[in-house]
N, C-alpha and C. Protein backbone atom coordinates (compact mmCIF):
# COMPACT_ATOMS: atom_id res chain seq x y z
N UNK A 1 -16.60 -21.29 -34.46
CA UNK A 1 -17.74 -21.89 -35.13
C UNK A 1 -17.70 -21.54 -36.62
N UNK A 2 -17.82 -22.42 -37.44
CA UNK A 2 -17.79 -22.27 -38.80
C UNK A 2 -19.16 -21.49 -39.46
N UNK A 3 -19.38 -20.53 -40.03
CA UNK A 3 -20.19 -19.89 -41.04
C UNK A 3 -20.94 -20.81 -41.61
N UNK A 4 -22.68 -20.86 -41.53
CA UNK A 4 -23.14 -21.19 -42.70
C UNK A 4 -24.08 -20.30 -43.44
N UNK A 5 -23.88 -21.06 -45.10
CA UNK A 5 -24.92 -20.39 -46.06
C UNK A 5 -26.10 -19.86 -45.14
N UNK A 6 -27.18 -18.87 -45.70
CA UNK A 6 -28.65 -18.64 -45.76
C UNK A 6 -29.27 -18.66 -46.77
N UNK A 7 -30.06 -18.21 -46.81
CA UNK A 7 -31.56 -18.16 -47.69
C UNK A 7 -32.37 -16.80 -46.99
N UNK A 8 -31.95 -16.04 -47.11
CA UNK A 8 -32.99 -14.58 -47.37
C UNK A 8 -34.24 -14.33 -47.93
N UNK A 9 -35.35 -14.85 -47.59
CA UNK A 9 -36.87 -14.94 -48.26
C UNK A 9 -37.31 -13.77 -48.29
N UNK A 10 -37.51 -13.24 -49.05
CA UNK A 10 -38.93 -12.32 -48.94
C UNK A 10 -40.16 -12.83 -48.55
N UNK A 11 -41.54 -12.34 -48.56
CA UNK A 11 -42.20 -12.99 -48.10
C UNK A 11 -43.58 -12.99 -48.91
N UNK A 12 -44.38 -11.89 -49.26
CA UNK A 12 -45.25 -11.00 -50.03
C UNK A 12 -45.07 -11.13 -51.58
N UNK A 13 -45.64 -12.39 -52.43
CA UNK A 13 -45.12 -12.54 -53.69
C UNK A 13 -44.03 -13.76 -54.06
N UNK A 14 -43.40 -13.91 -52.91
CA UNK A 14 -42.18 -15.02 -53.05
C UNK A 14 -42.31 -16.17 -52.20
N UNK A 15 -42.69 -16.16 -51.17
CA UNK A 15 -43.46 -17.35 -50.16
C UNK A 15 -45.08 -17.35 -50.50
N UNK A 16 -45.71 -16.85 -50.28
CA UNK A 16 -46.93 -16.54 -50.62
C UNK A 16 -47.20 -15.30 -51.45
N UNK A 17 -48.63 -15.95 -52.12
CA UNK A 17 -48.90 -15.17 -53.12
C UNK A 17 -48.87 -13.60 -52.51
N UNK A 18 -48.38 -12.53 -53.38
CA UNK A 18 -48.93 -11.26 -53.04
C UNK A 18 -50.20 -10.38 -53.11
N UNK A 19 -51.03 -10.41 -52.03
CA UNK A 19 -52.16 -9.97 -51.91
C UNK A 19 -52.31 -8.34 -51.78
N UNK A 20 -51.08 -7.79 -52.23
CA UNK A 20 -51.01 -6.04 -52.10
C UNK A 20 -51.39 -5.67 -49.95
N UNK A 21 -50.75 -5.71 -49.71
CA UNK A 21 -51.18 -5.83 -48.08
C UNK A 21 -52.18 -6.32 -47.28
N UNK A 22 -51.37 -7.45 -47.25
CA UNK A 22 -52.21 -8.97 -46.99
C UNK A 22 -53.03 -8.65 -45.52
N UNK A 23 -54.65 -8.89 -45.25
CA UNK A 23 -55.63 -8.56 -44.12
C UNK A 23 -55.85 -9.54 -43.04
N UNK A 24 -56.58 -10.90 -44.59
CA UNK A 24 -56.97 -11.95 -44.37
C UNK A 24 -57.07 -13.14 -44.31
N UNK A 25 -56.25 -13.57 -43.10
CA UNK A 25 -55.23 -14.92 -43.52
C UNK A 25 -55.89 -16.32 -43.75
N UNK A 26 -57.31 -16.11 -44.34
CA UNK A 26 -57.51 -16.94 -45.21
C UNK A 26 -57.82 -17.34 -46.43
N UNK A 27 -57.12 -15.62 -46.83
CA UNK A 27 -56.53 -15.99 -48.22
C UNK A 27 -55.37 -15.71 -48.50
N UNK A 28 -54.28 -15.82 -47.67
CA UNK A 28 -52.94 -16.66 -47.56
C UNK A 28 -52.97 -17.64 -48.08
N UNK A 29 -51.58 -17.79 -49.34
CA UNK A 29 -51.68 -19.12 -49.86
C UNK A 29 -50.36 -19.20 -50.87
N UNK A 30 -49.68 -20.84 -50.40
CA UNK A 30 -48.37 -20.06 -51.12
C UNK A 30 -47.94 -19.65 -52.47
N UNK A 31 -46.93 -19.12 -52.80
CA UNK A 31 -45.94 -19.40 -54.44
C UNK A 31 -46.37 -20.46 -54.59
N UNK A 32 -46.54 -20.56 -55.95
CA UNK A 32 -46.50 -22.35 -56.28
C UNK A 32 -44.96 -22.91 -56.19
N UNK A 33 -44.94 -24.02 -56.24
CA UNK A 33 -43.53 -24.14 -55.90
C UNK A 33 -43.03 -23.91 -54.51
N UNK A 34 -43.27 -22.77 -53.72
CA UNK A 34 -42.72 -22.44 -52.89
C UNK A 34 -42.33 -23.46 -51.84
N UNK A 35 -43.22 -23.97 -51.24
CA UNK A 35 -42.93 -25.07 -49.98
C UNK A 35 -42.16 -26.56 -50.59
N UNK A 36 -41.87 -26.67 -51.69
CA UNK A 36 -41.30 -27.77 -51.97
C UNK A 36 -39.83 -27.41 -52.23
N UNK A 37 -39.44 -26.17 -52.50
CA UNK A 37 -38.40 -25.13 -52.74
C UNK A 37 -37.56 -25.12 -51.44
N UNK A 38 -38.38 -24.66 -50.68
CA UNK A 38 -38.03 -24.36 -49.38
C UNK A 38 -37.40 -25.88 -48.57
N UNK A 39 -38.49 -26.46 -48.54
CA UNK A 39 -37.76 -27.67 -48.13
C UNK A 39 -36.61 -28.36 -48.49
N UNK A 40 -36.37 -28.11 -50.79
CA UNK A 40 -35.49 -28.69 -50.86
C UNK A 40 -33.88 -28.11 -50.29
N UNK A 41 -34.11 -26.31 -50.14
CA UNK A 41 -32.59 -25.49 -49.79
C UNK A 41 -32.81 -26.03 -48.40
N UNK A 42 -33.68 -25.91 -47.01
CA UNK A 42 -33.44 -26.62 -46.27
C UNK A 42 -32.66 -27.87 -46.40
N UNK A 43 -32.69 -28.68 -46.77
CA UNK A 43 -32.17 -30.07 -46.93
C UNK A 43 -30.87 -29.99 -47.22
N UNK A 44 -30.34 -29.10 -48.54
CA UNK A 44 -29.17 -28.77 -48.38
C UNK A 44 -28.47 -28.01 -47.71
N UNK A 45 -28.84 -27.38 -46.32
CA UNK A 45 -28.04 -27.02 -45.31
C UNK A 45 -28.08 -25.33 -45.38
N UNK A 46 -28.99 -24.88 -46.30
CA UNK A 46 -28.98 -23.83 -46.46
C UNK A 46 -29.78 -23.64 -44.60
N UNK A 47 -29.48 -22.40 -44.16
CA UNK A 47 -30.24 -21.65 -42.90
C UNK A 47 -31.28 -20.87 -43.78
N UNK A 48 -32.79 -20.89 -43.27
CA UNK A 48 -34.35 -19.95 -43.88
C UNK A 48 -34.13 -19.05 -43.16
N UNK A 49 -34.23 -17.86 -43.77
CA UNK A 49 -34.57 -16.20 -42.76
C UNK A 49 -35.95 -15.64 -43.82
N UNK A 50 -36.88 -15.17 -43.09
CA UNK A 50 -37.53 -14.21 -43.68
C UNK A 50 -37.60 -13.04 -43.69
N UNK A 51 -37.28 -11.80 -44.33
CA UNK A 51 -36.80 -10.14 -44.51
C UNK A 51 -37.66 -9.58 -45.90
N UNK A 52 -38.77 -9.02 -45.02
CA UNK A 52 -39.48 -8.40 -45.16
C UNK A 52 -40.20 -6.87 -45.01
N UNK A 53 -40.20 -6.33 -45.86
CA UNK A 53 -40.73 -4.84 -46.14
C UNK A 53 -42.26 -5.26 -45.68
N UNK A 54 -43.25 -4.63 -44.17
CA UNK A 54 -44.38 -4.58 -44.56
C UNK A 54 -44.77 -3.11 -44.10
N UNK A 55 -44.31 -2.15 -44.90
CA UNK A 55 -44.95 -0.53 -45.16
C UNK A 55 -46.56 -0.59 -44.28
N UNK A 56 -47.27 -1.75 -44.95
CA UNK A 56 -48.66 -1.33 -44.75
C UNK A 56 -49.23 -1.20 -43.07
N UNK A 57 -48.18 -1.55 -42.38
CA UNK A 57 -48.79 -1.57 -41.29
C UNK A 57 -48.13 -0.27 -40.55
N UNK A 58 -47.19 0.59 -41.12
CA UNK A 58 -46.67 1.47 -40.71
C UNK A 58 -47.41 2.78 -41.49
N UNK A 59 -48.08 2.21 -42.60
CA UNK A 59 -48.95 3.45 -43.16
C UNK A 59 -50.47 3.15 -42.65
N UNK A 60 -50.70 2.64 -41.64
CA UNK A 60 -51.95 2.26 -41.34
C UNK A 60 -53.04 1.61 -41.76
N UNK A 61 -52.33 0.97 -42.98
CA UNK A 61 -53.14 -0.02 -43.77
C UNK A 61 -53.47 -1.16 -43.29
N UNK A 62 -52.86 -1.69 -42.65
CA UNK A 62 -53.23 -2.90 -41.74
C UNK A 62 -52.78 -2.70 -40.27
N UNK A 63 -53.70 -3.77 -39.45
CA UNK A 63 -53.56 -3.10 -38.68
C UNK A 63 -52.10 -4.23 -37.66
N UNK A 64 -51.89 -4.31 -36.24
CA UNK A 64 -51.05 -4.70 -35.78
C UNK A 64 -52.05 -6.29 -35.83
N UNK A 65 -52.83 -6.47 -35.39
CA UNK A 65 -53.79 -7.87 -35.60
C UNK A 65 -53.67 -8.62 -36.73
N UNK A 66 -53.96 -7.52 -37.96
CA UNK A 66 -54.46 -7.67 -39.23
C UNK A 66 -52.90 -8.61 -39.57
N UNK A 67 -51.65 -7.99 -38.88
CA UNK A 67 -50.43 -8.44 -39.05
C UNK A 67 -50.17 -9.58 -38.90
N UNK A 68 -50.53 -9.74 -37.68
CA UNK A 68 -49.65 -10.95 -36.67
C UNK A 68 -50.96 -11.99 -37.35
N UNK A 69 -51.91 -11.86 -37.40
CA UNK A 69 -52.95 -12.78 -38.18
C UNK A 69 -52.40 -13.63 -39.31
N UNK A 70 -51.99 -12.68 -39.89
CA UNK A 70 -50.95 -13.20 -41.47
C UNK A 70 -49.87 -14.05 -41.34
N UNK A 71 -49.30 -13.29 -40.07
CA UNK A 71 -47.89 -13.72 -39.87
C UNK A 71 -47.93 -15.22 -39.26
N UNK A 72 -48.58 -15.67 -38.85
CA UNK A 72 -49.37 -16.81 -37.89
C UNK A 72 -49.62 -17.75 -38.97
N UNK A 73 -50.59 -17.18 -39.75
CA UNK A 73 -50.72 -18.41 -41.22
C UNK A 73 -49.41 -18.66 -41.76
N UNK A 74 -49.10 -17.65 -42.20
CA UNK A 74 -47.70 -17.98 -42.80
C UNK A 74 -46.70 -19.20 -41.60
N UNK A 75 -46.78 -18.83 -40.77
CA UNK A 75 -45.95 -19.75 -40.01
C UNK A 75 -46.80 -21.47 -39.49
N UNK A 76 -48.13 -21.17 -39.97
CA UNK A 76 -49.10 -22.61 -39.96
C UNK A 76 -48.42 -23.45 -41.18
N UNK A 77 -48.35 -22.80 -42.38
CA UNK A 77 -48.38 -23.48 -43.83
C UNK A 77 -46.47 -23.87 -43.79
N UNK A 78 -45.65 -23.09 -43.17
CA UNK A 78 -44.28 -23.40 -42.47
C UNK A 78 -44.37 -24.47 -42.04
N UNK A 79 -45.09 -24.67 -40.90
CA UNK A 79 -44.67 -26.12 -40.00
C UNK A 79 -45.78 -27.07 -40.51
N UNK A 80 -46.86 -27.20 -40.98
CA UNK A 80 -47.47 -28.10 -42.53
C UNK A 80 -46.65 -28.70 -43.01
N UNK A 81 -45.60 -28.11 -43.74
CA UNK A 81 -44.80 -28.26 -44.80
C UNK A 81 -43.57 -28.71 -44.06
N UNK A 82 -43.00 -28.67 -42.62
CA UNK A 82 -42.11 -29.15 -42.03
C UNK A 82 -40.71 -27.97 -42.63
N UNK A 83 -40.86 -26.81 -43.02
CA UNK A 83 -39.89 -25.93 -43.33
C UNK A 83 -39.86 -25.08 -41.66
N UNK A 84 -39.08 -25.02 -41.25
CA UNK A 84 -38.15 -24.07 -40.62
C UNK A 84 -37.22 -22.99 -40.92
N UNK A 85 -38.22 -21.55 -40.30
CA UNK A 85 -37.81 -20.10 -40.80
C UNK A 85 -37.02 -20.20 -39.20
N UNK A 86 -35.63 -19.69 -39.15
CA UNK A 86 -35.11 -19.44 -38.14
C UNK A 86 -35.03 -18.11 -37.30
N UNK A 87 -35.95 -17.14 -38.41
CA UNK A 87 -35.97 -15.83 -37.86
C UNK A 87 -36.94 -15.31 -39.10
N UNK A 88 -37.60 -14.54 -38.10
CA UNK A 88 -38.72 -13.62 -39.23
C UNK A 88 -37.89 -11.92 -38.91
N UNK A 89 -37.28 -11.45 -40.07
CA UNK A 89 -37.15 -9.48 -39.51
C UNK A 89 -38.03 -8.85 -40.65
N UNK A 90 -38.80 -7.91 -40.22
CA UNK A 90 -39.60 -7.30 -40.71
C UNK A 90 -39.26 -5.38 -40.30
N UNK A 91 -39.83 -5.33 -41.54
CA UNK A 91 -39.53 -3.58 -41.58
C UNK A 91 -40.73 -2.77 -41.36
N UNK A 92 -41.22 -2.72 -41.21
CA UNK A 92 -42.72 -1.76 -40.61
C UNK A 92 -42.69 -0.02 -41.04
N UNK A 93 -41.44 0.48 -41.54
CA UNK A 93 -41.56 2.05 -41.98
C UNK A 93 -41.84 2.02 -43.45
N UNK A 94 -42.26 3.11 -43.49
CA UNK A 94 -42.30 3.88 -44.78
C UNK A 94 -42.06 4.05 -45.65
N UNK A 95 -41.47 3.96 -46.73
CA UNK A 95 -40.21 3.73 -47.43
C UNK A 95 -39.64 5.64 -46.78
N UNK A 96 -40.81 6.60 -47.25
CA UNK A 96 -40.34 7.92 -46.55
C UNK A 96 -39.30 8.14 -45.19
N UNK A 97 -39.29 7.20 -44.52
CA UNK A 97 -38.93 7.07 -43.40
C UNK A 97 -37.32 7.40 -43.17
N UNK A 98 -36.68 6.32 -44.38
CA UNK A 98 -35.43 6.28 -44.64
C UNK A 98 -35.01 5.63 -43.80
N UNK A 99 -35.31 4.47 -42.56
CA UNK A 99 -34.49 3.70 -42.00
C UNK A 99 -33.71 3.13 -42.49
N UNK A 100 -32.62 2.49 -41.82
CA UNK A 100 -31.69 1.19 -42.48
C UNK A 100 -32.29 0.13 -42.23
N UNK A 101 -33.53 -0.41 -42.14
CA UNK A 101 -33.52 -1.41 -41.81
C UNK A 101 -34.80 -2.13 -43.48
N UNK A 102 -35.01 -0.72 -44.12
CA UNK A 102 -36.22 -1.44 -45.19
C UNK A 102 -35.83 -1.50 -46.80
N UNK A 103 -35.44 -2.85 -46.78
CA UNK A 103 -34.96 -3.28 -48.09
C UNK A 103 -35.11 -2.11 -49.42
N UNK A 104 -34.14 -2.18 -49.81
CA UNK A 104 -32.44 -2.75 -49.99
C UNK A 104 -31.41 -2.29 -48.84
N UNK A 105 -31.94 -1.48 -48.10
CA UNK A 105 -30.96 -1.17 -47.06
C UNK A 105 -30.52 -2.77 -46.35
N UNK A 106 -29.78 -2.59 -45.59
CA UNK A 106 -29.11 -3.93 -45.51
C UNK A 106 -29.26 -4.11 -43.76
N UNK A 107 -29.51 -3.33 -42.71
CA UNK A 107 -29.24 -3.85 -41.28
C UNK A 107 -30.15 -5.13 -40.78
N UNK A 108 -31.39 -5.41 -41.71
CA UNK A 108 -31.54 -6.96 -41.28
C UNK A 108 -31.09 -7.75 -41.65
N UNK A 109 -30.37 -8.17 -42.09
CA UNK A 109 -29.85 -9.14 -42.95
C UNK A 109 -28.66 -8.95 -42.35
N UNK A 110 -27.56 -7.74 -42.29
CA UNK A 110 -26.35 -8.18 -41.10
C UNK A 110 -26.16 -8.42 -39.92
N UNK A 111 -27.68 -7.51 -39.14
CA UNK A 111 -27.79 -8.05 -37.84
C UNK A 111 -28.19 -9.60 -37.55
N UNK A 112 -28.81 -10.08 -38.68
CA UNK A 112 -28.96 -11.71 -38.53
C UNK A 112 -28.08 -12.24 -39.52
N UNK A 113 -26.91 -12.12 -39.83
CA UNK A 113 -25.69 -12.59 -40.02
C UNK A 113 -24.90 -12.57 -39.08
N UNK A 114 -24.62 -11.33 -38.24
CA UNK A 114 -23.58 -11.64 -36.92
C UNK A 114 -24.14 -12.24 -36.09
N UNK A 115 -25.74 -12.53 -35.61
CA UNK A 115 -25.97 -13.00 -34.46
C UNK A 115 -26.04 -14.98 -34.87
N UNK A 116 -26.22 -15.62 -36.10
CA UNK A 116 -26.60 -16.45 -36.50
C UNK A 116 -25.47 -16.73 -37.66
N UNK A 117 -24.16 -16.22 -37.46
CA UNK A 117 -22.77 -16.68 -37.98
C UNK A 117 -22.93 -16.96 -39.31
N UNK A 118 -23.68 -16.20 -40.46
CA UNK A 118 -23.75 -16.27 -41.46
C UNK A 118 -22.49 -15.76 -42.27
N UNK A 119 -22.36 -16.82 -43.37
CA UNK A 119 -21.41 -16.49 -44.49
C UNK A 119 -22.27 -16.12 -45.38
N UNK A 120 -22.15 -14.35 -46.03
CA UNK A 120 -23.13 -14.02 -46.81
C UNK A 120 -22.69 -14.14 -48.31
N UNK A 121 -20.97 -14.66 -48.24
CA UNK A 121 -20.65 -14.98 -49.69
C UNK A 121 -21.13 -15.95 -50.48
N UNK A 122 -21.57 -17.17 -49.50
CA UNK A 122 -22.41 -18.47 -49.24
C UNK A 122 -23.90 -18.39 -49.02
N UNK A 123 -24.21 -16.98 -49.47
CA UNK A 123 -26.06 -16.88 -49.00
C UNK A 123 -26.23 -16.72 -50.19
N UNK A 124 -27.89 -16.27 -50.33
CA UNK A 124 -28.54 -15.66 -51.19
C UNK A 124 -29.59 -15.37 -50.37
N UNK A 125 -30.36 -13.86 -51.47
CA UNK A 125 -31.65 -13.40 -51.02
C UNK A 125 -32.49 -13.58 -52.39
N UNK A 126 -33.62 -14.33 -52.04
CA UNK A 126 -34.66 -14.26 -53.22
C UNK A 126 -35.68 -13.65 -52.49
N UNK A 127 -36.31 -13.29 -53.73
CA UNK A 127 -37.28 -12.25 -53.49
C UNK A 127 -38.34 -11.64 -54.94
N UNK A 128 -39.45 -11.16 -55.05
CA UNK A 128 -39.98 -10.82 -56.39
C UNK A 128 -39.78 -9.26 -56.71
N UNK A 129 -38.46 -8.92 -56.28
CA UNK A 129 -38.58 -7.11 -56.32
C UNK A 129 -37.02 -6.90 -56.47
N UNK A 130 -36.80 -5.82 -57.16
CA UNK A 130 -35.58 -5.64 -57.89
C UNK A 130 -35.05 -5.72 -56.30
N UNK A 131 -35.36 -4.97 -55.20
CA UNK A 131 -34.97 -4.46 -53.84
C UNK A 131 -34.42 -5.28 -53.21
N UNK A 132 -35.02 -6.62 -53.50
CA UNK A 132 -34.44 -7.96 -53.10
C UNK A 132 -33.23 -8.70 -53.71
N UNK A 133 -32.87 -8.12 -54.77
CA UNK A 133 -32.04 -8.73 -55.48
C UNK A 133 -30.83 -7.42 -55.01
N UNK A 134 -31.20 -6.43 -55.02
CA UNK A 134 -30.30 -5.32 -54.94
C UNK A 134 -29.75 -5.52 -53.31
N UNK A 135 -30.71 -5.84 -52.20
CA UNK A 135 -30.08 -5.99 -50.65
C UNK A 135 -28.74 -7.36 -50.89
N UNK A 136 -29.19 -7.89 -51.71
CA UNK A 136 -28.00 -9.24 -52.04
C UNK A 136 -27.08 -8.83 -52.48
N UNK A 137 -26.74 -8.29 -53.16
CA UNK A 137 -25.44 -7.85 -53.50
C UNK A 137 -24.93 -6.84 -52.80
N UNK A 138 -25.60 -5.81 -51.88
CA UNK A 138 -25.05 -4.37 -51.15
C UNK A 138 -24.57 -5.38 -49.78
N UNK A 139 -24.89 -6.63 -49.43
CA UNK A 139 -24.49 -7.50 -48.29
C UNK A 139 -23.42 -8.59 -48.62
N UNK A 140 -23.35 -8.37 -50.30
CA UNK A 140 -22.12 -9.28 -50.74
C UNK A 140 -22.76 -10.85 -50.87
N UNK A 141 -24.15 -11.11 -51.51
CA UNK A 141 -24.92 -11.89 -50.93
C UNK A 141 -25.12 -12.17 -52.38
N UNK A 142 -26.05 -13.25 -53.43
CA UNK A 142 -26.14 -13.11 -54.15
C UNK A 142 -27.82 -13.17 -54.27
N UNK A 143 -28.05 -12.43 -55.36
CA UNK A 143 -29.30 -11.45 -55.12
C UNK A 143 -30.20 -12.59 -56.55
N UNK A 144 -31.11 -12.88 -55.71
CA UNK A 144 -31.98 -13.92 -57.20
C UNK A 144 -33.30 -13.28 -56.90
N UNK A 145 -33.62 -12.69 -58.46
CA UNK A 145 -35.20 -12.24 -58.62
C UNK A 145 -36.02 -13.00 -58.87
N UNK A 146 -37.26 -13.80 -58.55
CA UNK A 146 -38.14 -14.09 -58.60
C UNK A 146 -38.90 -14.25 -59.12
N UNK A 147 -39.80 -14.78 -60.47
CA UNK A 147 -40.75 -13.97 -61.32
C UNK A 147 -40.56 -13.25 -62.34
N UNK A 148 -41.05 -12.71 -63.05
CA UNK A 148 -41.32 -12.08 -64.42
C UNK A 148 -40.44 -10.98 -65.28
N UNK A 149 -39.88 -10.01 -63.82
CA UNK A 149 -39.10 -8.73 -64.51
C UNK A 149 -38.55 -8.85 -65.09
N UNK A 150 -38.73 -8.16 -66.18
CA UNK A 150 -37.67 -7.96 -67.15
C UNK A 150 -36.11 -7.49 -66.95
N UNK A 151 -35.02 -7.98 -67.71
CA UNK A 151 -33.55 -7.64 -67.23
C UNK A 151 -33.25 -6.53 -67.96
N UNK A 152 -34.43 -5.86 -68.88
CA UNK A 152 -34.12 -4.31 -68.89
C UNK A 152 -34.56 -3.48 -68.15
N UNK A 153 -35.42 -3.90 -67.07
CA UNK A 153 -35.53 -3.23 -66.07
C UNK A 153 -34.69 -3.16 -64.66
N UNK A 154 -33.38 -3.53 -64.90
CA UNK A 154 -32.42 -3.79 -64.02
C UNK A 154 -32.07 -2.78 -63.48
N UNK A 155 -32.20 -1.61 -62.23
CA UNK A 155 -31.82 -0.71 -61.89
C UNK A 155 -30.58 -0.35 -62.21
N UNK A 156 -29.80 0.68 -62.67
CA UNK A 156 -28.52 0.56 -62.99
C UNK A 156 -27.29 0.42 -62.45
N UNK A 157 -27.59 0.10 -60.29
CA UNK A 157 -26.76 -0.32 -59.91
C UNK A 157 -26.44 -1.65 -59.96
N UNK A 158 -27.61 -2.42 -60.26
CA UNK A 158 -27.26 -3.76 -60.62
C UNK A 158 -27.00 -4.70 -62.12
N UNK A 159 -26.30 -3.66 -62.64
CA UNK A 159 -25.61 -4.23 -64.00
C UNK A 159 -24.83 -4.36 -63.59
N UNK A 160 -24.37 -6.06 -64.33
CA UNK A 160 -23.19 -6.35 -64.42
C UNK A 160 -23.08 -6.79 -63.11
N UNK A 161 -24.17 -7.32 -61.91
CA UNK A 161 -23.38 -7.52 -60.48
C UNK A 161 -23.90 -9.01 -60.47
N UNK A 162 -23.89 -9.89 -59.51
CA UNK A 162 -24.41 -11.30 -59.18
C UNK A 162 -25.28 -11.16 -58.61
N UNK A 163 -26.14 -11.25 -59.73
CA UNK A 163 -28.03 -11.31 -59.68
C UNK A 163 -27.87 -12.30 -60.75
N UNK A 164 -29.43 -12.87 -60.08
CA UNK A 164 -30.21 -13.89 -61.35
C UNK A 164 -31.33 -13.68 -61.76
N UNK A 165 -31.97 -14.29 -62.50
CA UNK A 165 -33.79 -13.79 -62.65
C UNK A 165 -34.13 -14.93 -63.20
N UNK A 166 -35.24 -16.10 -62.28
CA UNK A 166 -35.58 -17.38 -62.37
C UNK A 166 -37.50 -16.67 -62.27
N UNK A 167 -37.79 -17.68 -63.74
CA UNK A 167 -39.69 -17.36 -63.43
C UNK A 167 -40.05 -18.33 -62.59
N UNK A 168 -39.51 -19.33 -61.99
CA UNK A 168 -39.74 -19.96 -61.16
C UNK A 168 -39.48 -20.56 -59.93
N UNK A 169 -39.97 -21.08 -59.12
CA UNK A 169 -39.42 -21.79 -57.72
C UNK A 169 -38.31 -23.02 -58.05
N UNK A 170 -38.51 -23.66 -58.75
CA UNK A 170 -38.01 -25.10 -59.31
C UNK A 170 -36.73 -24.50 -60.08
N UNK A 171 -36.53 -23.33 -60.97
CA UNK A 171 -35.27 -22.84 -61.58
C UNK A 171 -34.04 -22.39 -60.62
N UNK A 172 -35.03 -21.48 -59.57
CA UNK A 172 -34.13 -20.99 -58.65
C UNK A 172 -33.48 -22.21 -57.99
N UNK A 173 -34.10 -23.26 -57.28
CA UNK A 173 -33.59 -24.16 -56.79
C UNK A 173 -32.68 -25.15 -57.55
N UNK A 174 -32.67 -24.91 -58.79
CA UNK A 174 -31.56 -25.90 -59.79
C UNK A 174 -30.75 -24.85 -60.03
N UNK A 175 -30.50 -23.46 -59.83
CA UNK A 175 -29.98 -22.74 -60.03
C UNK A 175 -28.80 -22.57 -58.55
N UNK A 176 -29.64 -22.73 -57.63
CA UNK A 176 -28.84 -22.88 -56.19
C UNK A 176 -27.99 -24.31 -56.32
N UNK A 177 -28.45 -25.22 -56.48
CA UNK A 177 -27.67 -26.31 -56.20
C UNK A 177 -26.53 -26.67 -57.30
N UNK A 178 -26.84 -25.84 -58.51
CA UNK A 178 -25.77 -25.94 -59.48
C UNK A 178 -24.42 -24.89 -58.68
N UNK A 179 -24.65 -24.04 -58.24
CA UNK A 179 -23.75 -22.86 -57.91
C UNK A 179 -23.63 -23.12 -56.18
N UNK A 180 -23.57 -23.98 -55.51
CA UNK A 180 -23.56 -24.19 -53.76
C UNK A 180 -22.14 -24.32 -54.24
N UNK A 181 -21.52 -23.57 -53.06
CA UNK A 181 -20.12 -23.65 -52.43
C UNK A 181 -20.31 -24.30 -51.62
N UNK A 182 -19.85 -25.51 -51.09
CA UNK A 182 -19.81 -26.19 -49.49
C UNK A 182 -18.65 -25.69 -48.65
């Protein structure tokens, strides 16, 4: 079976707005841009994953309800919009914790590459956090930031690596389709 591209979403800030540990999913609401974004890398054959850090429910900030509540909208304003996420992985520790599994560490994103035959030379992860841009490149992936940061705030493992930094939904996506390998 032949490899295809992904799309690595974040979720908190980059699909929907970031509400600092989102409660109340009715004020869920997306990126601007976002759902028209989404649809257009859908269309080009890109595969949607969502990989997500949510700490707050592992620090007791929200609760397991408060979660799946969110997670539910988010997947209402998904099938609204006719976008298809083929997998939601979510991280639930600490950052204290030190698992491999909470961005930039990389085991979601390879465990849903081997099971879902991803070519990660052919992916990307966007995201609004250096962490997101940094899991893209430690997976050989290419890592696009999101939003505002500044590129002197580039952690210093990611100088000089294949990262981008788009303030918008609409850049990133002219930015993907200029650079698609088929």
């Amino acid at each position: 079976m032949m490899k295809r591209p992904a799309i690595f979403l974040d979720r908190d800030g980059t699909l929907i707005e970031d509400l600092h540990y989102p409660k109340d999913p009715e004020k869920v609401k997306w990126v601007s841009g976002a759902p028209q974004a989404l649809k257009e890398l859908q269309n080009l054959g890109f595969l949607l994953f969502v990989v997500s850090n949510q700490s707050g429910v592992g620090r007791g900030i929200i609760t397991d309800s408060e979660f799946r509540s969110v997670h539910e909208r988010v997947c209402k304003l998904l099938k609204e919009s006719g976008i298809e996420i083929l997998e939601f992985a979510y991280c639930f520790h600490k950052p204290e914790d030190l698992c491999k599994c909470r961005k930039p560490e990389t085991k979601l994103i390879l465990d849903l590459a081997k099971t879902h035959s991803i070519d990660l030379s052919r992916s990307y992860t966007v995201g609004d956090k250096w962490s997101d841009v940094l899991l893209g490149v430690r997976v050989g992936a290419n890592g696009i930031l999101l939003g505002s940061a500044q590129p002197e705030q580039n952690p210093p493992d990611l100088e000089r690596q294949n990262q981008s930094n788009f303030p918008t939904w609409a850049e990133v996506v002219a930015f993907i389709r200029r650079s698609k390998i088929n």
